[in-house]
PDB file of N, CA and C in Angstrom:
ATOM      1  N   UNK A   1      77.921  91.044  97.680  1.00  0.00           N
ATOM      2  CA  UNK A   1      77.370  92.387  97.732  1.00  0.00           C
ATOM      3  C   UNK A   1      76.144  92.491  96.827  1.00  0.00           C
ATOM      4  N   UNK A   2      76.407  91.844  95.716  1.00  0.00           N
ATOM      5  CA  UNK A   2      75.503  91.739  94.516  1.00  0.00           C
ATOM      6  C   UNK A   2      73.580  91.374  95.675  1.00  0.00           C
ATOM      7  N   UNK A   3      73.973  90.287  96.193  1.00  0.00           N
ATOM      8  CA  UNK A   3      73.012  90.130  97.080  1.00  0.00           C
ATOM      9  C   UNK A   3      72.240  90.789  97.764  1.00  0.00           C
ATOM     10  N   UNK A   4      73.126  91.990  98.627  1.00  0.00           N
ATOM     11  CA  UNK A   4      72.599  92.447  99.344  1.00  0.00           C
ATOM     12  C   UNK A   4      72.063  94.235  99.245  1.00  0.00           C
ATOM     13  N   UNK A   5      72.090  95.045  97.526  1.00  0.00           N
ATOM     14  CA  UNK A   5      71.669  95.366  97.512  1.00  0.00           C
ATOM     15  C   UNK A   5      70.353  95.718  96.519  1.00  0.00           C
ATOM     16  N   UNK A   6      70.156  96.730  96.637  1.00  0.00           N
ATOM     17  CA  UNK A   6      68.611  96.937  96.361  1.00  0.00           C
ATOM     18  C   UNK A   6      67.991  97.428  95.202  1.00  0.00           C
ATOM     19  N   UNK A   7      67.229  97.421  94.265  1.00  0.00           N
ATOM     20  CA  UNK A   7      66.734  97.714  93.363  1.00  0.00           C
ATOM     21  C   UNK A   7      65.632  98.569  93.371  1.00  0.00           C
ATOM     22  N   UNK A   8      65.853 100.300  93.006  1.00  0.00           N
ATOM     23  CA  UNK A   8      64.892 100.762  93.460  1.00  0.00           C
ATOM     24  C   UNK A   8      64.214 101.587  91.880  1.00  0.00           C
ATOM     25  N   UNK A   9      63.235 101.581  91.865  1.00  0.00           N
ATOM     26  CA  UNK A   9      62.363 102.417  90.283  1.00  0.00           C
ATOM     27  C   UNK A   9      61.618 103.192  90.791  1.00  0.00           C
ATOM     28  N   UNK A  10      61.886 104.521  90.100  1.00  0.00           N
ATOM     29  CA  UNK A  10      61.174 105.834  90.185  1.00  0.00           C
ATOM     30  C   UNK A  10      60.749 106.388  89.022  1.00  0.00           C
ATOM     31  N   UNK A  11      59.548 107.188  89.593  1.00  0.00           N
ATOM     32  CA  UNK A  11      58.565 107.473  87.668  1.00  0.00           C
ATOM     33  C   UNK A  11      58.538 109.285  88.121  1.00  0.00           C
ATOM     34  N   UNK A  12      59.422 109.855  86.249  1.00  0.00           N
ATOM     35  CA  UNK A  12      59.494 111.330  86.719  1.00  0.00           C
ATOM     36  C   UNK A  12      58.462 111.750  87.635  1.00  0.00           C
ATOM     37  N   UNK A  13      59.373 113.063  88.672  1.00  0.00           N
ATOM     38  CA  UNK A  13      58.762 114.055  89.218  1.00  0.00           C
ATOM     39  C   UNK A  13      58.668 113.283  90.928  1.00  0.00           C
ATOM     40  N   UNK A  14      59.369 111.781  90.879  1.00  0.00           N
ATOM     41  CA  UNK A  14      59.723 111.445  91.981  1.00  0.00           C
ATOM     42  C   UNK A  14      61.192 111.960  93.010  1.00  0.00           C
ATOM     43  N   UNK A  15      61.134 112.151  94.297  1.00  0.00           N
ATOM     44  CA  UNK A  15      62.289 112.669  95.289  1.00  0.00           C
ATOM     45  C   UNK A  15      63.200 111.319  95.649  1.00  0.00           C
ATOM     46  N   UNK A  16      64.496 111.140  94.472  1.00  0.00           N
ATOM     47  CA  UNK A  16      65.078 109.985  95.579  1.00  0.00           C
ATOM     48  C   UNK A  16      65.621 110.177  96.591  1.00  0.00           C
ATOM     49  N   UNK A  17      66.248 111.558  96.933  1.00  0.00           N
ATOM     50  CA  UNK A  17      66.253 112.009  98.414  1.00  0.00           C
ATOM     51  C   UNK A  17      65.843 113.075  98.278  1.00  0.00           C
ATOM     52  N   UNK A  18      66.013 113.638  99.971  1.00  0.00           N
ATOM     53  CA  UNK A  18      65.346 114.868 100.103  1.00  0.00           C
ATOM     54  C   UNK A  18      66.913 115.508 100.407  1.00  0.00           C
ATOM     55  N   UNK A  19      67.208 116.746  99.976  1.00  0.00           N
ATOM     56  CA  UNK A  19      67.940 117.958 101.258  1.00  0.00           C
ATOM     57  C   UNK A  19      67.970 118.133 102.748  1.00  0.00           C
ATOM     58  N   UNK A  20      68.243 117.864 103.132  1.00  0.00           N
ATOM     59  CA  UNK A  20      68.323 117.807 105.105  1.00  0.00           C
ATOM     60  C   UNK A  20      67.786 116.039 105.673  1.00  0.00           C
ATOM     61  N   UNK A  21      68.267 115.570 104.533  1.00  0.00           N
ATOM     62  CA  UNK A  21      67.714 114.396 105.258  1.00  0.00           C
ATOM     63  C   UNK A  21      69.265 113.537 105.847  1.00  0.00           C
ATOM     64  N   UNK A  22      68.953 112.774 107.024  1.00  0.00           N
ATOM     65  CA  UNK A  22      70.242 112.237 107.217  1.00  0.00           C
ATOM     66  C   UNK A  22      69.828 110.725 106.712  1.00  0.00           C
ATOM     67  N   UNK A  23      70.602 109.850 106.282  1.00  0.00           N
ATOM     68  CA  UNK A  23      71.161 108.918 104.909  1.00  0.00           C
ATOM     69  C   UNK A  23      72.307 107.830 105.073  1.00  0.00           C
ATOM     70  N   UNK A  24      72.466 106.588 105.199  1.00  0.00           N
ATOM     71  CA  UNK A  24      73.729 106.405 105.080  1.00  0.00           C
ATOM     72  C   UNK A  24      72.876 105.163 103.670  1.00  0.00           C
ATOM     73  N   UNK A  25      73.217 105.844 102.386  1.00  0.00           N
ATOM     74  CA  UNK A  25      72.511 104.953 100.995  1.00  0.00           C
ATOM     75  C   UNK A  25      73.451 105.903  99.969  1.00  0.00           C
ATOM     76  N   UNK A  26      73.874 105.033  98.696  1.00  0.00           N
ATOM     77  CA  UNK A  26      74.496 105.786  98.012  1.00  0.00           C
ATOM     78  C   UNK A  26      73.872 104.840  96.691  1.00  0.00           C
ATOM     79  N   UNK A  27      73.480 106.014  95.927  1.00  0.00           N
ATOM     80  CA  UNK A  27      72.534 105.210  94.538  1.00  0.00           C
ATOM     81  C   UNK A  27      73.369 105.494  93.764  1.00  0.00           C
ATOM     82  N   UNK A  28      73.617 104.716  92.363  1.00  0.00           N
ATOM     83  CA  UNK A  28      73.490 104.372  91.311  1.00  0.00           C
ATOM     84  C   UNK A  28      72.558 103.981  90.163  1.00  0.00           C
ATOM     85  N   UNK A  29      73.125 105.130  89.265  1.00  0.00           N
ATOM     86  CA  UNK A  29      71.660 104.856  88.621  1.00  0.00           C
ATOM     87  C   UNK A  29      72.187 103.713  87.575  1.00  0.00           C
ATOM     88  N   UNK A  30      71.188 102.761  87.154  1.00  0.00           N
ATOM     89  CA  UNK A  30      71.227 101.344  86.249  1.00  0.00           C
ATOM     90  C   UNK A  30      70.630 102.557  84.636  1.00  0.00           C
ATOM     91  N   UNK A  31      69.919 102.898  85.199  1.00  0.00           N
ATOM     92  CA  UNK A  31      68.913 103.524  83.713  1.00  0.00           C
ATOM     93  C   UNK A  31      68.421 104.847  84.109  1.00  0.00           C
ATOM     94  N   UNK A  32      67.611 105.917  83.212  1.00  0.00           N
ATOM     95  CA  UNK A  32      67.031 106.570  83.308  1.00  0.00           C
ATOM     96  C   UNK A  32      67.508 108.282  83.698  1.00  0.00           C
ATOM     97  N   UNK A  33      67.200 108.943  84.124  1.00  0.00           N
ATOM     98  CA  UNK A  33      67.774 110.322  84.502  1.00  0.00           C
ATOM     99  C   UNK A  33      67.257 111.330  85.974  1.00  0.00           C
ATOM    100  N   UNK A  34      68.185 112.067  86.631  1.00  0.00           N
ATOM    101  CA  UNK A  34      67.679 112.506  87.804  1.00  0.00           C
ATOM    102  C   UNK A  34      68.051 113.969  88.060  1.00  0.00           C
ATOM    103  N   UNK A  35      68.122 115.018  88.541  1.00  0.00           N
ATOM    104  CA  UNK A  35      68.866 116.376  88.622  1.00  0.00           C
ATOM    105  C   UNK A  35      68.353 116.566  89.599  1.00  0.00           C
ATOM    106  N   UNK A  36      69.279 117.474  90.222  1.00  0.00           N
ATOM    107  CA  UNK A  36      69.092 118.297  91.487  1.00  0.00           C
ATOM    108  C   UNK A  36      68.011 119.541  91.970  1.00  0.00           C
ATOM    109  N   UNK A  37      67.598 119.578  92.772  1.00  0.00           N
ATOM    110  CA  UNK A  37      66.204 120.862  92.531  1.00  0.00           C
ATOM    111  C   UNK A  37      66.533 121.071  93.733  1.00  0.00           C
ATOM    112  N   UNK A  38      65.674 122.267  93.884  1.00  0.00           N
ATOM    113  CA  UNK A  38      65.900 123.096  95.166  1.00  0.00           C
ATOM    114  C   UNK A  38      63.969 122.672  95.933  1.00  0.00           C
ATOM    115  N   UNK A  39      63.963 123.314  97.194  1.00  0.00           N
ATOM    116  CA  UNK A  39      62.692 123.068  98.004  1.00  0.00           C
ATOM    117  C   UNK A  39      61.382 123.242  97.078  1.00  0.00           C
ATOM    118  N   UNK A  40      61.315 123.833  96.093  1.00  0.00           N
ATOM    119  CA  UNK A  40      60.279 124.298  95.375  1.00  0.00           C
ATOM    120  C   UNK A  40      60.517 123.694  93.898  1.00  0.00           C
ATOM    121  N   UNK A  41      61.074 122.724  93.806  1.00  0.00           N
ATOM    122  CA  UNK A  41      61.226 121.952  92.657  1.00  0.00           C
ATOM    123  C   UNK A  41      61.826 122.270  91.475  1.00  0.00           C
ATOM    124  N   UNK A  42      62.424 123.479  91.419  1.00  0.00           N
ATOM    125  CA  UNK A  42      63.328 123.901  90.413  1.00  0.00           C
ATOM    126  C   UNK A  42      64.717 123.536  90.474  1.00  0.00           C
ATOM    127  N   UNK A  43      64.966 123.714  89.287  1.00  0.00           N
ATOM    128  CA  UNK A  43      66.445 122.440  89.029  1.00  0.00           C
ATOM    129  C   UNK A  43      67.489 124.055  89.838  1.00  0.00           C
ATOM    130  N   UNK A  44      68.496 122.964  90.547  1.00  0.00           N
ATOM    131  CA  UNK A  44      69.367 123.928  91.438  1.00  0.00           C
ATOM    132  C   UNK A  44      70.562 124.383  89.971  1.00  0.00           C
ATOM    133  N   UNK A  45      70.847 123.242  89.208  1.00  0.00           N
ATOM    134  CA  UNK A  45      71.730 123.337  87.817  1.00  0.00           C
ATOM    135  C   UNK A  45      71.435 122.626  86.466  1.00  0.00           C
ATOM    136  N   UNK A  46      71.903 123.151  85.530  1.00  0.00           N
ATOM    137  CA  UNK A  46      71.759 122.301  84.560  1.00  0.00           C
ATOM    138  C   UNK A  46      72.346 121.363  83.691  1.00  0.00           C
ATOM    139  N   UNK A  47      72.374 120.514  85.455  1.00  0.00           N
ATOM    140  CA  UNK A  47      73.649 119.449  85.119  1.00  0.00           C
ATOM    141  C   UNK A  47      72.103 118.412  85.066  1.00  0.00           C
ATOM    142  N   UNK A  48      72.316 117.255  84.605  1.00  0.00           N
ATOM    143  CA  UNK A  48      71.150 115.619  84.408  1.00  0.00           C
ATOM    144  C   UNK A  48      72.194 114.648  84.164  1.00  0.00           C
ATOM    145  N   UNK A  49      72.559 113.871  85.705  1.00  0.00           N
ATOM    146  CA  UNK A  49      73.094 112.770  85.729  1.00  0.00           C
ATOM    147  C   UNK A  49      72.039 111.556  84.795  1.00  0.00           C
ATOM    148  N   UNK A  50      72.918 110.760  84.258  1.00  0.00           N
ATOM    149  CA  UNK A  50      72.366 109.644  83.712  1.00  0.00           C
ATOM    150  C   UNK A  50      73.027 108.577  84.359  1.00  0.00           C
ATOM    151  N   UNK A  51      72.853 107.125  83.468  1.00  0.00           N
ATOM    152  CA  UNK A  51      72.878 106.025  83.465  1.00  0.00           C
ATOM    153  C   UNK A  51      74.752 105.725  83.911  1.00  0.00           C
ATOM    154  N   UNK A  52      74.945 105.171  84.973  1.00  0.00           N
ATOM    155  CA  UNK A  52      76.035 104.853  85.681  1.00  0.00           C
ATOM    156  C   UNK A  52      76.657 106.234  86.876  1.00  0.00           C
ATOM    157  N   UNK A  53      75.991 106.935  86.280  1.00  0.00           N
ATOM    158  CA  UNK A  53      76.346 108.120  87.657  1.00  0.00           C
ATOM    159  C   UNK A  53      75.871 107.663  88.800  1.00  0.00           C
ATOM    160  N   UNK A  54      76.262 108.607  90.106  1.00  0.00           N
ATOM    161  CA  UNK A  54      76.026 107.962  91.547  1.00  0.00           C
ATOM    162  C   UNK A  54      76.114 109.319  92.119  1.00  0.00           C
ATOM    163  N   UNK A  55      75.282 109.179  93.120  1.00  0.00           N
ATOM    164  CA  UNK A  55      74.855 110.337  94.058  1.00  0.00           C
ATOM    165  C   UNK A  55      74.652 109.875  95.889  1.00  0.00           C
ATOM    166  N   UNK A  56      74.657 110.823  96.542  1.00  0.00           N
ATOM    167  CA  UNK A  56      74.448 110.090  97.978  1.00  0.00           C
ATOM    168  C   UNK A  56      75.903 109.813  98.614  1.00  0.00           C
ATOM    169  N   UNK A  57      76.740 109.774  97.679  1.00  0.00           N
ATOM    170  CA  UNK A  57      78.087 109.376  98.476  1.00  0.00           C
ATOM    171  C   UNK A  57      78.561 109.677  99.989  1.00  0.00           C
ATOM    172  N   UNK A  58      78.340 111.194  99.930  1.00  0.00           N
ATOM    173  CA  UNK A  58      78.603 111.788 101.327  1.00  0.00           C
ATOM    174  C   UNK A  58      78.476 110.854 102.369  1.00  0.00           C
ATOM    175  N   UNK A  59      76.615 111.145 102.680  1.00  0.00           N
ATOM    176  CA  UNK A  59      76.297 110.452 103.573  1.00  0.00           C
ATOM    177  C   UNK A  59      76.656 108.810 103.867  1.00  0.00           C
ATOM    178  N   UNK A  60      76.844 108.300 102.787  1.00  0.00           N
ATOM    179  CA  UNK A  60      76.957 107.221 102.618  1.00  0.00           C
ATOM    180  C   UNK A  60      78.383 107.089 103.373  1.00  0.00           C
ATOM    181  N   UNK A  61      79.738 107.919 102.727  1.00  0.00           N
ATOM    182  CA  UNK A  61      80.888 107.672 103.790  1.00  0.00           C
ATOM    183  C   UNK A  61      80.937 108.368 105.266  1.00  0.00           C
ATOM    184  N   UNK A  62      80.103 109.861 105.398  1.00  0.00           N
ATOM    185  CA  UNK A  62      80.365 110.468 106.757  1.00  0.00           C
ATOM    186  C   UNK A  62      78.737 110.057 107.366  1.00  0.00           C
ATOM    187  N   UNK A  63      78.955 108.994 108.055  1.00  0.00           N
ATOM    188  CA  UNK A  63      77.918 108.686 108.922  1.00  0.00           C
ATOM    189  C   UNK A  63      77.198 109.920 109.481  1.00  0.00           C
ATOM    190  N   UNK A  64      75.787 109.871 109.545  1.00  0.00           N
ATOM    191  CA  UNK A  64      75.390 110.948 110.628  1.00  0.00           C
ATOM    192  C   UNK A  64      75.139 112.264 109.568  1.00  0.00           C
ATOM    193  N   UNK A  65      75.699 112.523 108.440  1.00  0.00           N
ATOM    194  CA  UNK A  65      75.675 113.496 107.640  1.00  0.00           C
ATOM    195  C   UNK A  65      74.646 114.192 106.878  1.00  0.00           C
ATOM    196  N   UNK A  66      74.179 114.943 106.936  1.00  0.00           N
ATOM    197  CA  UNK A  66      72.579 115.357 106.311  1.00  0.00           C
ATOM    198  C   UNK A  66      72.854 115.844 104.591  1.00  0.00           C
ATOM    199  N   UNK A  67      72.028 115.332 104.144  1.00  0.00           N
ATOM    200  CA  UNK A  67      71.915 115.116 102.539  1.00  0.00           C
ATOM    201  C   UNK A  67      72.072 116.767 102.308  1.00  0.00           C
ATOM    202  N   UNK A  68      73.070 116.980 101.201  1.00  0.00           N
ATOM    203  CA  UNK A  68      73.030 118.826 100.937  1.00  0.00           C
ATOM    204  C   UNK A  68      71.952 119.218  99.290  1.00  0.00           C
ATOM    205  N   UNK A  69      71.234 118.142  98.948  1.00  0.00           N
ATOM    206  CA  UNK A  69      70.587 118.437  97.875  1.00  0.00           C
ATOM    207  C   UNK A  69      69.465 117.425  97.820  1.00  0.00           C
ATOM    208  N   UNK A  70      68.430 117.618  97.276  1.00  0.00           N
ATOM    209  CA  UNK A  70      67.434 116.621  96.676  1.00  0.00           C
ATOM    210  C   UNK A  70      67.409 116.384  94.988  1.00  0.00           C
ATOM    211  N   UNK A  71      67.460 114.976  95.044  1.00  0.00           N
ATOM    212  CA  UNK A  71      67.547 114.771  93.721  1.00  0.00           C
ATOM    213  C   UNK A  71      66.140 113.690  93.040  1.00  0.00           C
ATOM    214  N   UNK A  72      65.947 114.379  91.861  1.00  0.00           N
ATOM    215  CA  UNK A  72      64.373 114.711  91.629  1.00  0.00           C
ATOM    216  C   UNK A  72      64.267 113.695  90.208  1.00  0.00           C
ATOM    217  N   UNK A  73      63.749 112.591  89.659  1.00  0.00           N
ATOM    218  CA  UNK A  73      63.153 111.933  88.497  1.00  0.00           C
ATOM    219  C   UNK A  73      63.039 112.600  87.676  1.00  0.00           C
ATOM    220  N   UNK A  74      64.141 112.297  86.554  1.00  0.00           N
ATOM    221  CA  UNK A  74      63.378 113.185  85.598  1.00  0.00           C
ATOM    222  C   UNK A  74      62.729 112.393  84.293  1.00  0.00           C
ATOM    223  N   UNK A  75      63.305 111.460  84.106  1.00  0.00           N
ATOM    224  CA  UNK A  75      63.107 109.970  82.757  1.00  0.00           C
ATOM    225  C   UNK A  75      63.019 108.884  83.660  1.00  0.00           C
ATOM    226  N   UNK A  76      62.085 107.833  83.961  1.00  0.00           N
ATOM    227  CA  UNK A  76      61.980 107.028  84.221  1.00  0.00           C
ATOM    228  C   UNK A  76      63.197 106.246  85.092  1.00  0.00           C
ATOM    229  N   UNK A  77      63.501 106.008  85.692  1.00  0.00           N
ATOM    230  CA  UNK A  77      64.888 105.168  86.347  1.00  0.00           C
ATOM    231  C   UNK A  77      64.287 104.155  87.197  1.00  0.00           C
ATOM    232  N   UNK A  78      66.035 103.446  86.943  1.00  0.00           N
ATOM    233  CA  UNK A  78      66.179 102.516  88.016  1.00  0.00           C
ATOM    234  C   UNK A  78      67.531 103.033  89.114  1.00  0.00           C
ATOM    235  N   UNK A  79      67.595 102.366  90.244  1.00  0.00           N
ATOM    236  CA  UNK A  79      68.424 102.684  90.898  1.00  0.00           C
ATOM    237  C   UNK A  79      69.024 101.341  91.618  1.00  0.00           C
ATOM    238  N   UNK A  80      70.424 101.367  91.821  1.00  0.00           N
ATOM    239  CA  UNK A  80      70.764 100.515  92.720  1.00  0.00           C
ATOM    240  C   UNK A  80      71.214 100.871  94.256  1.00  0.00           C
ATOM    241  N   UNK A  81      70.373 100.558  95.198  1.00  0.00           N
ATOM    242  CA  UNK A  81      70.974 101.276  96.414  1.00  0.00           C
ATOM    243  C   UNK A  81      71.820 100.421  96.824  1.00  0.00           C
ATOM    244  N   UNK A  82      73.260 100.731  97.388  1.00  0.00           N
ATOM    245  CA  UNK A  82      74.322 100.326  98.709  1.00  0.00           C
ATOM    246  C   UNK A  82      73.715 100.785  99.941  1.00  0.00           C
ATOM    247  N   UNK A  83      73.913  99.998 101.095  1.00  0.00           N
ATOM    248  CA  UNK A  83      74.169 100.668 102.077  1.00  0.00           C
ATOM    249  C   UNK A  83      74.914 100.457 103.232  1.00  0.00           C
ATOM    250  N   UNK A  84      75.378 100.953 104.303  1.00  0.00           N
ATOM    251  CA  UNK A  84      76.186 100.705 105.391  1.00  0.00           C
ATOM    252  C   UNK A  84      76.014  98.968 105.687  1.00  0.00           C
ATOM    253  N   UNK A  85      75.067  99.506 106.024  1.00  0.00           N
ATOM    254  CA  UNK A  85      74.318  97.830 106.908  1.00  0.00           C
ATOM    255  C   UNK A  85      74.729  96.604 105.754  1.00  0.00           C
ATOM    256  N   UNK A  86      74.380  96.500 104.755  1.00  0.00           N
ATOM    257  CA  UNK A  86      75.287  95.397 103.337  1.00  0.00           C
ATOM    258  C   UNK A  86      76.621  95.377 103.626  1.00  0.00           C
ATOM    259  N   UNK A  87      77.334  96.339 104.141  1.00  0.00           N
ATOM    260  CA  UNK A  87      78.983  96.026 103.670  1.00  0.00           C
ATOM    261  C   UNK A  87      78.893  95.515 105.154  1.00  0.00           C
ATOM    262  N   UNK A  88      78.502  96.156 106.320  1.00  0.00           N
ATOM    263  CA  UNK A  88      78.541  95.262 107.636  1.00  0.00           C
ATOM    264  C   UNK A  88      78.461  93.921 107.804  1.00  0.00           C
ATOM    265  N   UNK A  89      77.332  93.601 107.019  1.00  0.00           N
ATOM    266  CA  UNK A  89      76.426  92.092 107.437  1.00  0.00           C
ATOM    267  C   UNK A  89      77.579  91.153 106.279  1.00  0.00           C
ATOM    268  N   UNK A  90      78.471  91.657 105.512  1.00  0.00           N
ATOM    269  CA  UNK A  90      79.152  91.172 104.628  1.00  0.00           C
ATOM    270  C   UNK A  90      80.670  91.144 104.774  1.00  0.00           C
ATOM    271  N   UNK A  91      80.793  91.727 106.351  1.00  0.00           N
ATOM    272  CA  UNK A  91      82.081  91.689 106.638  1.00  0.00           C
ATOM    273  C   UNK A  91      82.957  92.951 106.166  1.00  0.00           C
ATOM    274  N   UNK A  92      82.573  94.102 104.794  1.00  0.00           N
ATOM    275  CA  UNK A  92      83.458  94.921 104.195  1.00  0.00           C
ATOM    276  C   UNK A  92      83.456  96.395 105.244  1.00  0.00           C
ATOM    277  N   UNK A  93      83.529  95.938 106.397  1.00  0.00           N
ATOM    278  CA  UNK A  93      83.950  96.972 107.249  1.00  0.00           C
ATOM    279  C   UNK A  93      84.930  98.134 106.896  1.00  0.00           C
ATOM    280  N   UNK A  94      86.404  97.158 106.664  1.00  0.00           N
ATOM    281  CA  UNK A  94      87.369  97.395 106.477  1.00  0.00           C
ATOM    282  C   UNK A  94      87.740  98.127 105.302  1.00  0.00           C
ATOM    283  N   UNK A  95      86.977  97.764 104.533  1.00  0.00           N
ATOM    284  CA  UNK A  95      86.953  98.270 102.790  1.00  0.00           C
ATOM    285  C   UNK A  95      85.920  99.690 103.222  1.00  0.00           C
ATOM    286  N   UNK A  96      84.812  99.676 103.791  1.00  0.00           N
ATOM    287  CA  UNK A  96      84.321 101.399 103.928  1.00  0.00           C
ATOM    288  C   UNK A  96      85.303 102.283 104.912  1.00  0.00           C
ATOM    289  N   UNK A  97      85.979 101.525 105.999  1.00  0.00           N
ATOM    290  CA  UNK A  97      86.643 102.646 106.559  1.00  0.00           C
ATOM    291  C   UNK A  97      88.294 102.527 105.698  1.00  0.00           C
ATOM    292  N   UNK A  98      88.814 102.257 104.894  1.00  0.00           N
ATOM    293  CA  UNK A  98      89.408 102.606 103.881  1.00  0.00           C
ATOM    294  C   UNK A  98      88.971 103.919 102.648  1.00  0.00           C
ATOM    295  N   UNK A  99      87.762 103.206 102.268  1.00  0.00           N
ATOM    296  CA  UNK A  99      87.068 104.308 101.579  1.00  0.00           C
ATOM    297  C   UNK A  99      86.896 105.587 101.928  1.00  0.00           C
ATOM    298  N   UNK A 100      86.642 105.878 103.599  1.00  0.00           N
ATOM    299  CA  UNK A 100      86.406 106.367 104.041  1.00  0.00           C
ATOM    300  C   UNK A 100      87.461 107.737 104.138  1.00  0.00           C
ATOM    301  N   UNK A 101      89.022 106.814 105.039  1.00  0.00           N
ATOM    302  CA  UNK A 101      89.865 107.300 104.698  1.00  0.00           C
ATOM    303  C   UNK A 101      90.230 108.096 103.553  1.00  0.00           C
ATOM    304  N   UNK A 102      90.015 107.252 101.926  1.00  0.00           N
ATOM    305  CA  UNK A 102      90.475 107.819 101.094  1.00  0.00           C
ATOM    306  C   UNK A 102      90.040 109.298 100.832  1.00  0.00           C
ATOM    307  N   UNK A 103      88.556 109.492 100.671  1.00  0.00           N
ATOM    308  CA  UNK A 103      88.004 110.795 100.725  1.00  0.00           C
ATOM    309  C   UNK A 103      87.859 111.346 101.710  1.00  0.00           C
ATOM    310  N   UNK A 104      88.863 111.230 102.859  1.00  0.00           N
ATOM    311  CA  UNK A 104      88.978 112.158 103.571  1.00  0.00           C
ATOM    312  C   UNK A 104      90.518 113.034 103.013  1.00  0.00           C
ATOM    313  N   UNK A 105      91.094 111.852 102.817  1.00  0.00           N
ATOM    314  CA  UNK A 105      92.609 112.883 102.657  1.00  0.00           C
ATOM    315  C   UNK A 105      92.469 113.185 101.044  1.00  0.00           C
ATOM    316  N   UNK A 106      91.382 113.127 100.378  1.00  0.00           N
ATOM    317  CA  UNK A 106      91.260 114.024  99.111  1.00  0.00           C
ATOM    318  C   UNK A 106      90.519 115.275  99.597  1.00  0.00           C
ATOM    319  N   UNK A 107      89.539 115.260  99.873  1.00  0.00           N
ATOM    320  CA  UNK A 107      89.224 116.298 100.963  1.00  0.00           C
ATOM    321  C   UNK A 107      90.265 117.397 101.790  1.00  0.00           C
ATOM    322  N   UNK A 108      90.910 116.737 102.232  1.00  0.00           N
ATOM    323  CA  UNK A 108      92.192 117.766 103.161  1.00  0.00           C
ATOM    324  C   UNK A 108      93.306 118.264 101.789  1.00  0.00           C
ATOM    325  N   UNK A 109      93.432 117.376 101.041  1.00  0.00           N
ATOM    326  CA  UNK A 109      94.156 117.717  99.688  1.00  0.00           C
ATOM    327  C   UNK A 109      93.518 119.241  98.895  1.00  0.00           C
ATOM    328  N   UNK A 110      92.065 119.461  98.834  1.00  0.00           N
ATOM    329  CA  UNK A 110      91.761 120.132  98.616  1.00  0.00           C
ATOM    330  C   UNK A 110      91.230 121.385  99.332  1.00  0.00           C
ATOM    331  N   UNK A 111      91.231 120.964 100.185  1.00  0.00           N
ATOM    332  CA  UNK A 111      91.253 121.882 101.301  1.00  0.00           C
ATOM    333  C   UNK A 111      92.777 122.879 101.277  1.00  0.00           C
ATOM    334  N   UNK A 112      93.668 122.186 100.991  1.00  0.00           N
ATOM    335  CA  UNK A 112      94.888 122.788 100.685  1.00  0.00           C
ATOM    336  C   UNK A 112      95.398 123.736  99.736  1.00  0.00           C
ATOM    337  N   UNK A 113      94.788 123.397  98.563  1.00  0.00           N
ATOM    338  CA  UNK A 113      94.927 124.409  97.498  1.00  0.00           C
ATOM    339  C   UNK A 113      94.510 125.557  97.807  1.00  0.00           C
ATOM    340  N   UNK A 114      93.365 125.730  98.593  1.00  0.00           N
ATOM    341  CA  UNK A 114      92.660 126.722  98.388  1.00  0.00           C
ATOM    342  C   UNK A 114      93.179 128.206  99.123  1.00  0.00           C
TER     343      UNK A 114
END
């Protein structure tokens, strides 16, 4: 896996995704810092993922799924991208539709409480 993914660097005030975009990539950040903003570049919260956080998941497990936020450079980073196509070409089919599974029935779990 180590192989097959990607190393990506962004310099503040860069978009590692956009909001409405459809995605199947789920980053990790190696270094640096990123937060969420809305269409006009203001932070949606004043939350600032750092160094080992991960974003993108969604799309990354529900194929087809359109990104619900853009997340915006704020300190220099690196990123490590996954994506579909790596666990394919690597055989871990089986291991994403497991994954897949799992956050679905955490999902319906919480769906339940409510």
């Amino acid at each position: 896996l180590a192989q097959k993914v990607q190393t990506r660097t962004y310099t503040p005030g860069d978009l590692l995704i956009m909001a409405g975009e459809v995605s199947q990539e789920l980053f990790i950040l190696q270094s640096g810092s990123v937060r969420s903003v809305a269409d006009d570049g203001s932070p949606l919260r004043d939350t600032i993922l750092g160094e080992g956080c991960f974003f993108g998941e969604l799309c990354f497990l529900e194929i087809g799924s359109k990104r619900t936020a853009s997340i915006q450079c704020v300190e220099f980073c690196t990123a490590i991208v996954l994506t579909i196509e790596a666990f394919t070409q690597l055989g871990l089919s089986g291991l994403l539709y497991e994954m897949r599974m799992e956050a679905q029935s955490l999902l319906d779990m919480g769906d339940q409480s409510l």
